[in-house]
Protein backbone atom coordinates (compact mmCIF):
# COMPACT_ATOMS: atom_id res chain seq x y z
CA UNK A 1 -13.02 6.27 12.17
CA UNK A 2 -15.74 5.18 10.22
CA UNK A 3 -18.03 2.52 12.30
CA UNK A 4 -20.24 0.07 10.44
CA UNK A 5 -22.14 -3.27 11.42
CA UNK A 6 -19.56 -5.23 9.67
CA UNK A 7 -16.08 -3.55 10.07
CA UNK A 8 -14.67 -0.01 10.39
CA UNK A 9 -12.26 2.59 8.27
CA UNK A 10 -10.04 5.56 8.55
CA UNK A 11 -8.49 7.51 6.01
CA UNK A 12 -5.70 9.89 5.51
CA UNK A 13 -4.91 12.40 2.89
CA UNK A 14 -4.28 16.21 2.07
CA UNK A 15 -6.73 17.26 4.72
CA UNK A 16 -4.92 15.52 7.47
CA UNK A 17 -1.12 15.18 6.00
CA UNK A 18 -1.41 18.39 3.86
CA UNK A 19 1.97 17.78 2.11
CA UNK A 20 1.03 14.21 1.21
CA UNK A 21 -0.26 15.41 -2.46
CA UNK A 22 0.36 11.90 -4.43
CA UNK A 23 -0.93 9.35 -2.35
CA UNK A 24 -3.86 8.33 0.25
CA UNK A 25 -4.90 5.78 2.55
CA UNK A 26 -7.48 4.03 3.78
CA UNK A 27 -7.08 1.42 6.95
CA UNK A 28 -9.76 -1.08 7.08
CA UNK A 29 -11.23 -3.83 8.71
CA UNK A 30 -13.98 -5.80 8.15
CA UNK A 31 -15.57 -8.61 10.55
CA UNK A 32 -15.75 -12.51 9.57
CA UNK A 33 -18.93 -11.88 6.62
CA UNK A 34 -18.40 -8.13 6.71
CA UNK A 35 -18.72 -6.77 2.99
CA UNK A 36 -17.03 -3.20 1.41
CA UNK A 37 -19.94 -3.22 -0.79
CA UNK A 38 -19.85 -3.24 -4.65
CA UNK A 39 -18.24 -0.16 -5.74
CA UNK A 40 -15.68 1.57 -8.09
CA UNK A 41 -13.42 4.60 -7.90
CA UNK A 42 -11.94 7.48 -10.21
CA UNK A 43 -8.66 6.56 -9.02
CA UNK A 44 -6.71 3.41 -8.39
CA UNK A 45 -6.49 1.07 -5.44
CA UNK A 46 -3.97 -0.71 -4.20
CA UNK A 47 -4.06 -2.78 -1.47
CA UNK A 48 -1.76 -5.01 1.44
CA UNK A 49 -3.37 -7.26 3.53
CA UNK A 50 -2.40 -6.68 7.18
CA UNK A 51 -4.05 -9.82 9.06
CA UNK A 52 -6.45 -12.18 8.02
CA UNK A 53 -8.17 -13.34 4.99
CA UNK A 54 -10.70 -11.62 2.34
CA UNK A 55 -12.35 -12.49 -0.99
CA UNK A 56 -12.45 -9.88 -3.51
CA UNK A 57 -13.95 -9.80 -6.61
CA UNK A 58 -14.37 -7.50 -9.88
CA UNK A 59 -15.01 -7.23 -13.32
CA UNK A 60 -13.00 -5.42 -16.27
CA UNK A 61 -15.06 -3.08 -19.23
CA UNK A 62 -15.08 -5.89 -21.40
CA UNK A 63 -17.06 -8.42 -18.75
CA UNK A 64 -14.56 -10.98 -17.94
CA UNK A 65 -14.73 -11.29 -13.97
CA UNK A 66 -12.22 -12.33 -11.39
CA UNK A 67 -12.92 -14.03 -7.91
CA UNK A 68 -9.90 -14.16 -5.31
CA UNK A 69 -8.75 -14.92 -1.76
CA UNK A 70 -6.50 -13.00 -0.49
CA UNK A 71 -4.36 -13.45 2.84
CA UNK A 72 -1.71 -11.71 4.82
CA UNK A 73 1.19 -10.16 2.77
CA UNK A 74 -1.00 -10.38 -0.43
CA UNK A 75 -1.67 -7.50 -2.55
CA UNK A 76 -4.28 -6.54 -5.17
CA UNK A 77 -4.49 -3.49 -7.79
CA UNK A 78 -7.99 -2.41 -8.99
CA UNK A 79 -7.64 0.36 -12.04
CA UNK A 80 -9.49 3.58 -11.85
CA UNK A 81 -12.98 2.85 -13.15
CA UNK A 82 -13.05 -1.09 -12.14
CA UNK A 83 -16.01 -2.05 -9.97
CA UNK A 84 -14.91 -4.34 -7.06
CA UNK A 85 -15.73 -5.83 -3.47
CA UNK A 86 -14.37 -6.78 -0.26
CA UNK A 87 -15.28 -10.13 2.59
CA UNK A 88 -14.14 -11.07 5.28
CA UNK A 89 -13.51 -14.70 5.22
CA UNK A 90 -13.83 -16.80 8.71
CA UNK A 91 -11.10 -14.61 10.64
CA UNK A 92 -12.12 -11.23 9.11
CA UNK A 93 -9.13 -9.18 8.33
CA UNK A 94 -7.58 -6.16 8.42
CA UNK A 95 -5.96 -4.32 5.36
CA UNK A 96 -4.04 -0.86 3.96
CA UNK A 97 -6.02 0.40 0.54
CA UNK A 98 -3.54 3.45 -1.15
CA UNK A 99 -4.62 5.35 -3.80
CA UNK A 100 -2.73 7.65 -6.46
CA UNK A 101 -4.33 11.09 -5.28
CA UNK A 102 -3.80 12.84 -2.08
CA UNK A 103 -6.98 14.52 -2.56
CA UNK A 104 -9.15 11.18 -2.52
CA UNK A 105 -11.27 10.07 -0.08
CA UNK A 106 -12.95 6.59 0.53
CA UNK A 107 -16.66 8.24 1.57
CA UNK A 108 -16.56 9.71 -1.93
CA UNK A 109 -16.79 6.46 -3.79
CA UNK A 110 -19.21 5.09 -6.54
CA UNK A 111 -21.59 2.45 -4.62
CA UNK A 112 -24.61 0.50 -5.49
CA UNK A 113 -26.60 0.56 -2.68
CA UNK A 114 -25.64 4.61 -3.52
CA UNK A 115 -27.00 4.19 -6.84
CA UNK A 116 -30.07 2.73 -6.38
CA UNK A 117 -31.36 4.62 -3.80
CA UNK A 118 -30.83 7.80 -5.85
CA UNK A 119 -32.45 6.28 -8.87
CA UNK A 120 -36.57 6.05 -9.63
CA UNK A 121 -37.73 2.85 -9.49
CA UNK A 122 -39.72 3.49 -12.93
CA UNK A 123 -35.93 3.57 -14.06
CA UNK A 124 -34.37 0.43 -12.20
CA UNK A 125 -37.83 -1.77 -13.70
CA UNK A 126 -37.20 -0.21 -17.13
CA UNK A 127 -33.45 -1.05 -16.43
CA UNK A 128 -33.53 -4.60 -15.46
CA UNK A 129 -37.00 -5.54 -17.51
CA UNK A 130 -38.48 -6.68 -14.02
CA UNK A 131 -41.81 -4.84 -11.96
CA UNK A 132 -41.43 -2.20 -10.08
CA UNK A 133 -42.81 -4.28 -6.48
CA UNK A 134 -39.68 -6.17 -6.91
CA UNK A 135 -37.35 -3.00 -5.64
CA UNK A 136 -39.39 -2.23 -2.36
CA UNK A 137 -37.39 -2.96 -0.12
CA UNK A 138 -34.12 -1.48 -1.67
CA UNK A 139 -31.51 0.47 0.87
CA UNK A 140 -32.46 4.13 1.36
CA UNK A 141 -29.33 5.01 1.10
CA UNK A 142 -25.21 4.27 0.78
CA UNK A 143 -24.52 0.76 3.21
CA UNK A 144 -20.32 0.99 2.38
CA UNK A 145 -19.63 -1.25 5.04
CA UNK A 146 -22.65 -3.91 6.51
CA UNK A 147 -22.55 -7.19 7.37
CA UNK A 148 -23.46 -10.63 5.70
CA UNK A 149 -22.55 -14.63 6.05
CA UNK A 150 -19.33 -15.77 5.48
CA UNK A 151 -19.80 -17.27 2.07
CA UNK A 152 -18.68 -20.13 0.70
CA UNK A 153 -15.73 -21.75 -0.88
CA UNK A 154 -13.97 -19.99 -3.84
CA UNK A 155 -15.12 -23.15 -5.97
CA UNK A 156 -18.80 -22.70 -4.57
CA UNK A 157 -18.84 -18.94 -5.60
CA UNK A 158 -17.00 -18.61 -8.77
CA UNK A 159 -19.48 -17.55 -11.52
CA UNK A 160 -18.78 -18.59 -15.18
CA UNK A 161 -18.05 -16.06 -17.67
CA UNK A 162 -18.74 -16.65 -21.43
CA UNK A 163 -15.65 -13.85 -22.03
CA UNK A 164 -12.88 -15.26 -19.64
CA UNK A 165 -11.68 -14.02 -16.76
CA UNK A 166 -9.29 -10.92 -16.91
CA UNK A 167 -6.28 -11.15 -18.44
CA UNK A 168 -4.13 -9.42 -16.06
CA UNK A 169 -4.31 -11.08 -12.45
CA UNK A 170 -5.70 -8.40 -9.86
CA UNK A 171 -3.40 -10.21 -6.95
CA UNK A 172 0.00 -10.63 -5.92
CA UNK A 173 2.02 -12.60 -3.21
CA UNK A 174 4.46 -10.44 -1.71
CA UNK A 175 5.47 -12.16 1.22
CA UNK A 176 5.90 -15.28 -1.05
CA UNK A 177 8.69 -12.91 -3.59
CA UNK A 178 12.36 -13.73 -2.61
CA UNK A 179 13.66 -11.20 -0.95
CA UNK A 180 16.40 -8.84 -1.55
CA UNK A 181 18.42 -10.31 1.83
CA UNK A 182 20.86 -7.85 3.67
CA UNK A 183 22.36 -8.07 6.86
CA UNK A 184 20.31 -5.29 8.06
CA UNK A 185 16.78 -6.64 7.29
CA UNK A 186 15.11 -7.42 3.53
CA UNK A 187 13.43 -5.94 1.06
CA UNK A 188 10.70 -7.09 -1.25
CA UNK A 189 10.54 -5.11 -4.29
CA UNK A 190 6.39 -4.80 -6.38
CA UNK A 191 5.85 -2.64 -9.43
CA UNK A 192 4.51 -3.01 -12.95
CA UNK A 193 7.75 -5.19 -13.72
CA UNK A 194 6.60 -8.64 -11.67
CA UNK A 195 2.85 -6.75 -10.80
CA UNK A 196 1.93 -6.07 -14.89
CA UNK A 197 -1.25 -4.71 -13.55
CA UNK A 198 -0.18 -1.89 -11.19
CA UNK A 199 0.20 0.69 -13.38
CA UNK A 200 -0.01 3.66 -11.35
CA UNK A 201 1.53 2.12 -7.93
CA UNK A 202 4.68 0.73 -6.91
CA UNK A 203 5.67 0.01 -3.60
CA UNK A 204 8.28 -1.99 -1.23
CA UNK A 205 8.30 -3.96 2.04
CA UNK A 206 11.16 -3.31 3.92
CA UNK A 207 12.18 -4.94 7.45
CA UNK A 208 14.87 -3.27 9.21
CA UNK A 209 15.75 -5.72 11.82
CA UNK A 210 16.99 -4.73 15.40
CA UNK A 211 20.52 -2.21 15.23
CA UNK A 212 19.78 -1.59 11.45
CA UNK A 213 18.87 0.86 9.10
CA UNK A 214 17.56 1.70 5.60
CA UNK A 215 20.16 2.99 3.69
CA UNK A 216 20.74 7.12 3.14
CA UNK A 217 19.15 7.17 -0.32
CA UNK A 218 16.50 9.05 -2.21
CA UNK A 219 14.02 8.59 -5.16
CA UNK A 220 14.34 9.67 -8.45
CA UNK A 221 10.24 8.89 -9.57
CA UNK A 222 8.48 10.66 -7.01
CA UNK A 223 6.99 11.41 -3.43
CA UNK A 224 7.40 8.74 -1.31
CA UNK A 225 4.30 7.27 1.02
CA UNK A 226 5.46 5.24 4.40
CA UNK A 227 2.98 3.26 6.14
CA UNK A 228 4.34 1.77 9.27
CA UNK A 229 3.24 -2.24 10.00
CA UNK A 230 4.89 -3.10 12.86
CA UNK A 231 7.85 -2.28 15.52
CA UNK A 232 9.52 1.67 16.26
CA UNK A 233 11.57 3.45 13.83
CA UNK A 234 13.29 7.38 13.15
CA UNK A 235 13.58 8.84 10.15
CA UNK A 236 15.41 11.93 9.26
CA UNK A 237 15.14 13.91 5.65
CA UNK A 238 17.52 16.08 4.41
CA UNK A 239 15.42 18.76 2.28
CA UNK A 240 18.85 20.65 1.18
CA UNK A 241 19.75 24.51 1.71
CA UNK A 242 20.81 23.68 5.15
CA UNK A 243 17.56 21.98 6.40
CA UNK A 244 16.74 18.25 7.97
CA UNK A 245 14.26 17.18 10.27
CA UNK A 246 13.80 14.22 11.99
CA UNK A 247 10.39 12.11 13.35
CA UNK A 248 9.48 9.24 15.01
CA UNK A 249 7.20 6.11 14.06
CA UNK A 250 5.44 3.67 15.51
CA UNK A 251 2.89 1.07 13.94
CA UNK A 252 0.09 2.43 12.29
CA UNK A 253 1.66 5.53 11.53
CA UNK A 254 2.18 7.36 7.77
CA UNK A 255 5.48 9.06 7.15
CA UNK A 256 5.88 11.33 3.90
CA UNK A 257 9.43 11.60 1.72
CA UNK A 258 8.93 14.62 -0.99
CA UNK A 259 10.48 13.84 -4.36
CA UNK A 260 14.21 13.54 -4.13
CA UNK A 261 14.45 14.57 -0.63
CA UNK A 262 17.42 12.27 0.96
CA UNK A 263 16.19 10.28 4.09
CA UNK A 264 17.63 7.08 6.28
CA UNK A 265 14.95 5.00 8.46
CA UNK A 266 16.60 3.56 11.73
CA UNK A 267 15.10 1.00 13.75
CA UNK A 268 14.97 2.42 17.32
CA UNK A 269 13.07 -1.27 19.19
CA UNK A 270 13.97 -4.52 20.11
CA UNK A 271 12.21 -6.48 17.34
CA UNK A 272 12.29 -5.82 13.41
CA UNK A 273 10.69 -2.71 12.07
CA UNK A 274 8.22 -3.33 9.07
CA UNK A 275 7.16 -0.64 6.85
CA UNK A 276 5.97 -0.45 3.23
CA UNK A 277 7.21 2.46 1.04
CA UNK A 278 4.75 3.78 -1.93
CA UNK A 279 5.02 5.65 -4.93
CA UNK A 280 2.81 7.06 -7.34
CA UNK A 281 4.98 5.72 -9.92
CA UNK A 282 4.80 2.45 -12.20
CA UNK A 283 8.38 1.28 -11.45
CA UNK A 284 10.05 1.43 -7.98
CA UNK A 285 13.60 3.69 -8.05
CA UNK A 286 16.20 4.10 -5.35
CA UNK A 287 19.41 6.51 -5.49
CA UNK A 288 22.20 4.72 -2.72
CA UNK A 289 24.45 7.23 -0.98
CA UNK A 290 26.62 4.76 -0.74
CA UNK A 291 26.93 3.29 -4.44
CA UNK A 292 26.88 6.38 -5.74
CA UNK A 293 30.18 7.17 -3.73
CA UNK A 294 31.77 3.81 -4.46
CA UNK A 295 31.07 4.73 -8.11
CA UNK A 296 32.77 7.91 -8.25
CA UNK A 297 36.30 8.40 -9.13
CA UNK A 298 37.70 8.05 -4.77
CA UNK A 299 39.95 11.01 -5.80
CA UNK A 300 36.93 13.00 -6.02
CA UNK A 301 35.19 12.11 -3.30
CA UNK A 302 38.02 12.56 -1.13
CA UNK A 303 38.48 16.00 -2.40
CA UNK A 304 34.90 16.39 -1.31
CA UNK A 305 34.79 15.59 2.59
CA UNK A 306 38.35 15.13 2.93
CA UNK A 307 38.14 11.54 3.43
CA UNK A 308 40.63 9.35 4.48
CA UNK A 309 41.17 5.15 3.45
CA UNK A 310 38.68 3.97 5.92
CA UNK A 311 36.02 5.94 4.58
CA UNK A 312 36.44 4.77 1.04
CA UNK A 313 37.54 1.02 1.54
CA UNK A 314 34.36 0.52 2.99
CA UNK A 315 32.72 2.09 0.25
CA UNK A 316 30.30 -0.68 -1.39
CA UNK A 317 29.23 -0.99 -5.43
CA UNK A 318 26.38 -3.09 -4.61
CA UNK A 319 23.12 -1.95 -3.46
CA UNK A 320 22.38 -2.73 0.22
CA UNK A 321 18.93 -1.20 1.06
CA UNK A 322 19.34 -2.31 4.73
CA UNK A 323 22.65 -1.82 6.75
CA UNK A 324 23.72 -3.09 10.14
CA UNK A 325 25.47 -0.50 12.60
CA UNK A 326 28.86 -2.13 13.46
CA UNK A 327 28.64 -3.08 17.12
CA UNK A 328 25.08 -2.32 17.61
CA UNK A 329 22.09 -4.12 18.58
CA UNK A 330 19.87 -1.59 19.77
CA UNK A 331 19.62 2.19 18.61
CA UNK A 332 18.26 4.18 22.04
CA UNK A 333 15.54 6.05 21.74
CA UNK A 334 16.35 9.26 22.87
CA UNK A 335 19.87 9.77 21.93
């Protein structure tokens, strides 16, 4: 953990989850005023807020800005190359960055403070047509996280642009998307199709609610990333030739699904099971044991695992990401 005047951070990719290869991620908090300085990236961020409220802002290559709250469930999507901040607003917050390498890490970012401090001030005067005296008391070096007031309203802080502001929004309301509604738990579905600016990153939030499961199913775009929000859960992956293994997850935890590798997430607790599943991928994709079955000529699949009426009457055509176990409420832990 990273620990700043102003919030805290702690990463994982390759070099602690060595097989996660597509994706990192970057838990953060920052305190009510707390600022992720002015910065930029060579890779993408995406971003869920966990708890609270932030403003962000930014500005595209072709200077038209954008000024935001944000607030729990919402999501935002910064390109590669896109300068950007983070506040806390009057609660502070909490929220999961991603980005679309495994190799990246969030101490290895572009920063002002960074910048300056590394540049002569002969060069910043020359730069800015002001005197040198006026960059004394510049940082010495990176700040990432410090902390400053809470500013203002939106309306108090917006700052007008003679080119616009950018054309693509940078935000998203998840938890405000209908639902795909199951009687296992939901599923809320983001990617370039209703996110036009998440390009590189598509994800989805998926409760599994007490004595349910996410479906046996795999993905047909890539590796998948799991970050766990709230509740217990088990998930087992079949990695063919014979070979499965099975882990357990509790809040706060990453999970990691190579490409195509089948998997099924149960809920294991007493209250719903929230997770959010991420791919490197501009569209989100899902394969459904289950639909792929009831699609299938029944002759063949009976041939297959010698599968009698039951099996294949209760064989389903639509999708259900979520299932309920018949006559369960509660999968024991340790079975």
């Amino acid at each position: 953990m990273q620990l700043n005047h102003g919030g805290w951070s702690r990463e994982i990719t390759v070099r602690e989850l060595p097989i996660a290869t597509t994706l990192a991620g970057v838990n953060m908090r920052l305190t009510p005023g707390g600022v992720r300085e002015l910065h930029w990236h060579k890779q993408a961020e995406w971003a869920y807020m966990i708890l609270g409220r932030a403003r962000i802002t930014s500005v595209d290559q072709d200077g038209r800005n954008f000024i935001a709250d944000v607030g729990e469930g919402d999501l935002w999507y910064f390109p590669a190359g896109i300068p950007h901040s983070i506040q806390g607003l009057e609660e502070g917050c909490e929220f999961l960055l991603v980005f679309d390498d495994g190799s990246f890490t969030d101490l290895d970012t572009f920063s002002i403070t960074d910048w300056f401090a590394h540049t002569p001030k002969e060069v910043l005067s020359a730069n800015f047509g002001i005197p040198v005296s006026a960059f004394a008391r510049i940082p010495k070096k990176q700040r990432y996280i410090f902390q400053a007031n809470v500013p203002g309203s939106l309306e108090s802080q917006k700052v007008p642009d003679p080119y616009g502001t950018v054309p693509k929004s940078f935000t998203h309301r998840l938890l405000a998307q209908k639902p795909i509604v199951t009687p296992g738990g939901t599923v809320r579905i983001v990617d370039s199709s209703n996110f036009p600016i998440s390009t590189t990153i598509a994800a989805a939030l998926v409760e599994v609610k007490p004595g349910g499961m996410r479906e046996m199913h795999w993905h047909p775009n890539n590796d998948e990333w799991q970050y766990y929000l709230t509740g217990t859960g088990r998930m087992t992956v079949f990695g063919a030739s014979g070979t499965a293994r099975t882990f357990d997850y509790r809040a706060g935890d990453v999970g990691y699904v190579p490409f195509a590798m089948g998997h099924y997430i149960q809920n294991t607790g007493t209250k719903s099971l929230w997770f959010l599943e991420i791919f490197k991928s501009n569209r989100f994709a899902d394969v459904s044991l289950n639909q792929w079955m009831a699609l299938t000529p029944k002759e063949l699949v009976q041939e297959h695992l010698h599968a009698g009426p039951e099996l294949i009457n209760a064989l389903r055509k639509e999708k259900w990401p979520v299932v309920k176990y018949p006559g369960f409420s509660y999968y024991p832990k340790n079975e």
